[in-house]
C-alpha atoms as a PDB file:
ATOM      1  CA  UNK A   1     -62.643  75.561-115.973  1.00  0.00           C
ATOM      2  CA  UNK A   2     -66.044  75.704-114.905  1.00  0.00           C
ATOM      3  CA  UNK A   3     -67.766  72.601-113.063  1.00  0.00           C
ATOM      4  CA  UNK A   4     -71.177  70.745-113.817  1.00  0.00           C
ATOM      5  CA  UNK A   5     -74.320  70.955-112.269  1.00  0.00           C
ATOM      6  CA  UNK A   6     -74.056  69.625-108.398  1.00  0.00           C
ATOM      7  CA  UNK A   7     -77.302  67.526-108.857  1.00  0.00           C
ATOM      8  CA  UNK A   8     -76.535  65.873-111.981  1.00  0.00           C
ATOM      9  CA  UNK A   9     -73.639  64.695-110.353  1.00  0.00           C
ATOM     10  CA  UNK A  10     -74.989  63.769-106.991  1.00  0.00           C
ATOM     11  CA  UNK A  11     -77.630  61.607-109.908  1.00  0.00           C
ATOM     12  CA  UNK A  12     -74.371  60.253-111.584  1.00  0.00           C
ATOM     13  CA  UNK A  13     -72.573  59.060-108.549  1.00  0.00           C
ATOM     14  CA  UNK A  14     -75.482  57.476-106.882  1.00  0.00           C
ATOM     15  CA  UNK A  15     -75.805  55.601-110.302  1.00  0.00           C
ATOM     16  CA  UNK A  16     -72.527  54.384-111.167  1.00  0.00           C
ATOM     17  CA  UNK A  17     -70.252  51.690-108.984  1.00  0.00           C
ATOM     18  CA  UNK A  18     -67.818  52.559-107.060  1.00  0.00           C
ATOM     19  CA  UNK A  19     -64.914  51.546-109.146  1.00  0.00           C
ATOM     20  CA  UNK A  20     -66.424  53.535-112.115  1.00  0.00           C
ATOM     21  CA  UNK A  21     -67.634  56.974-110.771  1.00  0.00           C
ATOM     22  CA  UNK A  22     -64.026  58.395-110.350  1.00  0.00           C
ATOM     23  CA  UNK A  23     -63.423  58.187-114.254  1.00  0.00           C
ATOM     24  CA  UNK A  24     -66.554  58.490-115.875  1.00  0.00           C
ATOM     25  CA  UNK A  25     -67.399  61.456-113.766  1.00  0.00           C
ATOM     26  CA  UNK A  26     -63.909  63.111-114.611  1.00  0.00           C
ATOM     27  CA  UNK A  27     -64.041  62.119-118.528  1.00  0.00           C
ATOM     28  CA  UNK A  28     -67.234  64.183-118.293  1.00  0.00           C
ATOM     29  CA  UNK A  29     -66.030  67.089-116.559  1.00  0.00           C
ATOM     30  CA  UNK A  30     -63.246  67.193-118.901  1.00  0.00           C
ATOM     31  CA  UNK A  31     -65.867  67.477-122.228  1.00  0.00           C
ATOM     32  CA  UNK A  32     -68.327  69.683-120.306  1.00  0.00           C
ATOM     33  CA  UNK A  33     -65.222  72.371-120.349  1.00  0.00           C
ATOM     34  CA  UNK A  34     -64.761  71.740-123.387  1.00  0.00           C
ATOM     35  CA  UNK A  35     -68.045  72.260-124.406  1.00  0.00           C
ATOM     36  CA  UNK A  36     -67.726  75.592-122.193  1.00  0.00           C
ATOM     37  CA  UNK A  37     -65.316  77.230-124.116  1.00  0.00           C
ATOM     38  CA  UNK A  38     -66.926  76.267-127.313  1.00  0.00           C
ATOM     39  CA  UNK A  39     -70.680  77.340-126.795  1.00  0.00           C
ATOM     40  CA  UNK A  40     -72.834  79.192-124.039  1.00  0.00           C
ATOM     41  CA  UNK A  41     -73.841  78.260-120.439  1.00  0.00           C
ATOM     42  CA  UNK A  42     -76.901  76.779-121.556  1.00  0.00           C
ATOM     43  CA  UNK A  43     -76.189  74.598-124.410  1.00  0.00           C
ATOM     44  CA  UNK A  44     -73.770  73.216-121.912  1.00  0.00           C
ATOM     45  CA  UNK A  45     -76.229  72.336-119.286  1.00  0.00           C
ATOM     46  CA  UNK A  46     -78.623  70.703-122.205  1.00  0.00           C
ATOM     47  CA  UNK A  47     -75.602  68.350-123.648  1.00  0.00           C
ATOM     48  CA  UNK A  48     -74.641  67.453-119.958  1.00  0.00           C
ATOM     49  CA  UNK A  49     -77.965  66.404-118.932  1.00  0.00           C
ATOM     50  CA  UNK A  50     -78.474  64.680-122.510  1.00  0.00           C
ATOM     51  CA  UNK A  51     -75.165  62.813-121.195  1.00  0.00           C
ATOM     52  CA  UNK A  52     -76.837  62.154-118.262  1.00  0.00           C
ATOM     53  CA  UNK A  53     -80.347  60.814-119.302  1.00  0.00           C
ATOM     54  CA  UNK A  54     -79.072  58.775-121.732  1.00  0.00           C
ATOM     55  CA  UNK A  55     -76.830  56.589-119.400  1.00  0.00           C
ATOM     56  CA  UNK A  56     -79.299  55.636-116.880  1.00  0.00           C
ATOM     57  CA  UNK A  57     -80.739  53.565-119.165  1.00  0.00           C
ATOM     58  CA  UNK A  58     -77.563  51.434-119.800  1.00  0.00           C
ATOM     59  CA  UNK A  59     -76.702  51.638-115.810  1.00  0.00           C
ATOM     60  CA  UNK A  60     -79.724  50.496-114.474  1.00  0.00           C
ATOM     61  CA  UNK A  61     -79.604  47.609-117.292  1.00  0.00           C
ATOM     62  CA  UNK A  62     -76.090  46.662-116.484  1.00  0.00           C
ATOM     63  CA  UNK A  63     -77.110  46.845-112.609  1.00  0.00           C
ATOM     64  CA  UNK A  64     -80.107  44.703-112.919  1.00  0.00           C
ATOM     65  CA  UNK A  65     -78.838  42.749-115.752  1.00  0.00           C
ATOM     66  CA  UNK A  66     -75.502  41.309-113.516  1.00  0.00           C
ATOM     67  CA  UNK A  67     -77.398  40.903-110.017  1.00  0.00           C
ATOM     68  CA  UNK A  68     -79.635  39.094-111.689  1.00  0.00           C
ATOM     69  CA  UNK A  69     -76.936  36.556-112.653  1.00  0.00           C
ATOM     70  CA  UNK A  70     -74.886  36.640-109.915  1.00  0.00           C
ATOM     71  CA  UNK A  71     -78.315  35.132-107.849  1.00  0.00           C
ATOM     72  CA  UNK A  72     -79.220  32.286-110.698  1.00  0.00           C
ATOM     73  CA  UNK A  73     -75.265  31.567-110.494  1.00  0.00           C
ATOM     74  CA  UNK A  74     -75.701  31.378-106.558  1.00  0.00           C
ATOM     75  CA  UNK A  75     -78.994  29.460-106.864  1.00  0.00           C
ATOM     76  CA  UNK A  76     -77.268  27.013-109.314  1.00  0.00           C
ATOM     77  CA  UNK A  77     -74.579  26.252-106.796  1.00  0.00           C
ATOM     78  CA  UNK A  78     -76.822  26.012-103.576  1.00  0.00           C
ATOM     79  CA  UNK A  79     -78.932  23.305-105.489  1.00  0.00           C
ATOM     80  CA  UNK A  80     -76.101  21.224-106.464  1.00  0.00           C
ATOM     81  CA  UNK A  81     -74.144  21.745-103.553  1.00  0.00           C
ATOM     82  CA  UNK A  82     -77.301  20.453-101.790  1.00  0.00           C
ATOM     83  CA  UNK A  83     -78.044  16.997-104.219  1.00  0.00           C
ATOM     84  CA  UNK A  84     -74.672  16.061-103.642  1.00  0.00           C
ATOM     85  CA  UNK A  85     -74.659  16.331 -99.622  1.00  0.00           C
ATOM     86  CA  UNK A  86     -78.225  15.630 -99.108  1.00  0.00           C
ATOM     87  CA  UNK A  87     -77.957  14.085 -95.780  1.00  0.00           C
ATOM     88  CA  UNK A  88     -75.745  17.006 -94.298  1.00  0.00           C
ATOM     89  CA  UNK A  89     -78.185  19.513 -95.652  1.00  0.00           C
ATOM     90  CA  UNK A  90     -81.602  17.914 -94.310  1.00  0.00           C
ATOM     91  CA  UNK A  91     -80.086  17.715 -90.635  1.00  0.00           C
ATOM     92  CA  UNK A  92     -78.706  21.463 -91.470  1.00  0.00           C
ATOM     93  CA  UNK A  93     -82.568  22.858 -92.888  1.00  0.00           C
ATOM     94  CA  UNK A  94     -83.812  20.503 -90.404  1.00  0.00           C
ATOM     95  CA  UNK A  95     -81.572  22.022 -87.112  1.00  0.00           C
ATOM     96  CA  UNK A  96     -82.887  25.676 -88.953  1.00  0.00           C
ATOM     97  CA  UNK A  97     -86.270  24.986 -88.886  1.00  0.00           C
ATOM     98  CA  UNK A  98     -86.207  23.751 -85.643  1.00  0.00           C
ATOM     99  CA  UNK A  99     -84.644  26.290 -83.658  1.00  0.00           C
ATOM    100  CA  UNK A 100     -86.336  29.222 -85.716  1.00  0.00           C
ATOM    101  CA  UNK A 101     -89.846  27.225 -84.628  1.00  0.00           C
ATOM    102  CA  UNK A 102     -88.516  27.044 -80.401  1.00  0.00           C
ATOM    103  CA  UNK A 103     -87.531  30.789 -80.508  1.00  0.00           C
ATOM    104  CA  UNK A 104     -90.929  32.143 -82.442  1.00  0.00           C
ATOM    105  CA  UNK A 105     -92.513  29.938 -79.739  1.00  0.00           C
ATOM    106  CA  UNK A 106     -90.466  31.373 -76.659  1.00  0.00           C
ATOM    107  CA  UNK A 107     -91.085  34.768 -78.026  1.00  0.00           C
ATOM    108  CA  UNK A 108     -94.370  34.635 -78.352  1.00  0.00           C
ATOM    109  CA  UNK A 109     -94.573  32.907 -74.466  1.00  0.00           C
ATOM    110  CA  UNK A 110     -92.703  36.061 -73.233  1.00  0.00           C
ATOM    111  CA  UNK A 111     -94.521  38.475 -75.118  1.00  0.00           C
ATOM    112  CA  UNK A 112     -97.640  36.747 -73.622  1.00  0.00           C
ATOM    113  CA  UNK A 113     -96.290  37.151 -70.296  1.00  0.00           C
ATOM    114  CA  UNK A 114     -95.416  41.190 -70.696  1.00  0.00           C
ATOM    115  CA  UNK A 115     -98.950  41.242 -72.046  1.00  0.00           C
ATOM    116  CA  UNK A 116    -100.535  40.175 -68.752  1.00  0.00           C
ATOM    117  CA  UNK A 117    -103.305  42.946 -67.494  1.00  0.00           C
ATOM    118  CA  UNK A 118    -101.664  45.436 -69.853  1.00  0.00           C
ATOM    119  CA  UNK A 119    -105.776  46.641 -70.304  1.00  0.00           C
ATOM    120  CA  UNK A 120    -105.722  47.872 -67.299  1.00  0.00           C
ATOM    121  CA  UNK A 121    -104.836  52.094 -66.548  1.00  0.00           C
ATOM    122  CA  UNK A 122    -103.092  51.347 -63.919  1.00  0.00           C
ATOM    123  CA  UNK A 123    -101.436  47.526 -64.751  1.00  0.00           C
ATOM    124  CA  UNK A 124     -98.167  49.054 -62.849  1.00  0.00           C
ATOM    125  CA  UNK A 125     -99.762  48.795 -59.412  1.00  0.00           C
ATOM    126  CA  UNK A 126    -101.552  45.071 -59.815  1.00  0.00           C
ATOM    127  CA  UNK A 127     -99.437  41.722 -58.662  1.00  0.00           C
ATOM    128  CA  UNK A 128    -100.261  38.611 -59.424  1.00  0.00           C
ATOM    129  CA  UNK A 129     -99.640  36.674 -55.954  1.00  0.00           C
ATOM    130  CA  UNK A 130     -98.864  32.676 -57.084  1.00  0.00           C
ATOM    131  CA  UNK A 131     -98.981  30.054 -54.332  1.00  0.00           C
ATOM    132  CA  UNK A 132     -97.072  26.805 -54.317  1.00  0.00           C
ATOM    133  CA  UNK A 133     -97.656  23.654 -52.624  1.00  0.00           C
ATOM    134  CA  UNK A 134     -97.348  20.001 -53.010  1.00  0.00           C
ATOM    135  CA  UNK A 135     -99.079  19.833 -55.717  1.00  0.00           C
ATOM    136  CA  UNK A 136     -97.304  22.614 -57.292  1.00  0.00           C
ATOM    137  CA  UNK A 137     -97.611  26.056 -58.484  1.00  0.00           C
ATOM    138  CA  UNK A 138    -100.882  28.099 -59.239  1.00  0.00           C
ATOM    139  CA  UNK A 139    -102.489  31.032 -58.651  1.00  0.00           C
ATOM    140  CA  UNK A 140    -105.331  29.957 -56.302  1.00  0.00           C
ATOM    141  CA  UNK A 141    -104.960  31.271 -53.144  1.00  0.00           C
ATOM    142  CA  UNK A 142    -106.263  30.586 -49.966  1.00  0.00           C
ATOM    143  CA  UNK A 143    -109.845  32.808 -49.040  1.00  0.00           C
ATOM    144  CA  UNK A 144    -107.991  34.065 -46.127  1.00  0.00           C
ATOM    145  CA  UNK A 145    -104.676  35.666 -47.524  1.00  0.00           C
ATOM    146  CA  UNK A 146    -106.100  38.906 -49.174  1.00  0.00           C
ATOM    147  CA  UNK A 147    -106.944  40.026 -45.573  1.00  0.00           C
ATOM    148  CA  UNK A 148    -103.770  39.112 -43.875  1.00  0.00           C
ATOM    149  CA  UNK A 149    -101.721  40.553 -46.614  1.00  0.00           C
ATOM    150  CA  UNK A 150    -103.490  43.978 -46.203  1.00  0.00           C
ATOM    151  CA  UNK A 151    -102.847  43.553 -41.866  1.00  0.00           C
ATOM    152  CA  UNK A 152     -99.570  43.283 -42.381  1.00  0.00           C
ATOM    153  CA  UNK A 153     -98.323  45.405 -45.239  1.00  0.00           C
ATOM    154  CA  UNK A 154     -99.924  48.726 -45.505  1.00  0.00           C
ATOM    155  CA  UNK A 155     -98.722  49.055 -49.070  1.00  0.00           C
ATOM    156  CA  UNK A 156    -101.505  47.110 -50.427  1.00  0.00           C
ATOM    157  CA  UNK A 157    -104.872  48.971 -50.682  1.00  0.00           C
ATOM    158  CA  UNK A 158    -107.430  46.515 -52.243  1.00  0.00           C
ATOM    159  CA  UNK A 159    -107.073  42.663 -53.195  1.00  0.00           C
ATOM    160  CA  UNK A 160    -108.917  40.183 -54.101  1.00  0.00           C
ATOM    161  CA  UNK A 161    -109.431  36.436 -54.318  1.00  0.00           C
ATOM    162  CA  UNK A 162    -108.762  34.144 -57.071  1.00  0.00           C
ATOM    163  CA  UNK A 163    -109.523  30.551 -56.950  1.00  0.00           C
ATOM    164  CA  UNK A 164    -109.664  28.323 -60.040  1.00  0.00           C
ATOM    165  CA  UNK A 165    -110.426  25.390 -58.252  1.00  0.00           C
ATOM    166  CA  UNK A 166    -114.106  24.782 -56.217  1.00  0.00           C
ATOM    167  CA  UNK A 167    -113.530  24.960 -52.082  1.00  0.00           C
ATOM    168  CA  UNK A 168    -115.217  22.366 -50.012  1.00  0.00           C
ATOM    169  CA  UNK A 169    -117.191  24.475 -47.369  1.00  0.00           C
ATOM    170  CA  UNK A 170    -118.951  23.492 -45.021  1.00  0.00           C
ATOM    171  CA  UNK A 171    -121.950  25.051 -43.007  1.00  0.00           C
ATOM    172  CA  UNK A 172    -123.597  23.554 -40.305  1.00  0.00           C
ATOM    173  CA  UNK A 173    -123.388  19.520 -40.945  1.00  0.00           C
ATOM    174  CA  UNK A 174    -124.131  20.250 -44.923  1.00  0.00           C
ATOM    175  CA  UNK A 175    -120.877  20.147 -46.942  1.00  0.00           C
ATOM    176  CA  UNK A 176    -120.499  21.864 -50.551  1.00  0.00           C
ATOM    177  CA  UNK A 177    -118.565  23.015 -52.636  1.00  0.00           C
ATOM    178  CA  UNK A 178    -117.903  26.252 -53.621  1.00  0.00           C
END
């Protein structure tokens, strides 16, 4: 008994559901030998892929056609299910929202964070040195650290100083700030 085309049938089970492709597929291997014995190789090959073309059209209809009412029947359910338990389902879309809105927000704060001096070729070797104090934590440093941290660890070949906030400095008996 000779066998269909392999790609028409890789076409026909990709098309058909599970539950269907063991029978249809073997109904039509059964009349494709048929047709075999009755005609030549090529009329065989036209009728099968006849076969073929026309049941797409029914398949994807069928397909479409069902999925689509499966999701209105869905839909119809979610909206009554949410007018009769109102008050569960605004704290419930309300709890969503909320948490979806605190993790785009903490994701975006981290990604901000691995972002820092990224422009840089060679971000790998720059530190960000923060200072805290009493009146808390910042990144203002004293004038004097850049030097001492170069004294005492050879590691570090260049620095620099970063102060956000103006130094009073005095020169003399004039005081400014700076």
């Amino acid at each position: 008994m000779r066998t269909p085309p392999r790609f028409s049938e890789w076409i026909l089970y990709h098309l058909l559901e599970k539950e269907e492709r063991e029978f249809i597929i073997g109904d039509l291997k059964e009349i494709y030998g048929q047709v075999w014995d009755s005609s030549g190789n090529l009329k065989e090959k036209i009728w099968y892929w006849g076969q073929i073309i026309r049941s797409i059209r029914p398949f994807l209809y069928n397909l479409i056609y069902w999925r689509v009412c499966m999701f209105t029947n869905y839909l119809k359910l979610a909206i009554r299910h949410l007018r009769r338990h109102w008050g569960y389902s605004l704290i419930n879309i309300l709890g969503l929202a909320i948490g979806m809105a605190c993790c785009i927000l903490i994701f975006l704060w981290v990604q901000h964070e691995l972002s820092y001096n990224r422009f840089h070729e060679k971000a790998d070797d720059l530190y960000l040195i923060t200072v805290s104090g009493d009146q808390g934590t910042g990144t203002s440093s004293p004038w004097a650290l850049v030097p001492t941290l170069k004294n005492d660890f050879p590691e570090i070949l260049k620095g620099s100083w970063y102060g956000v906030f103006p130094l009073l400095t005095r020169y003399e008996n004039k005081s400014f700030f700076e």
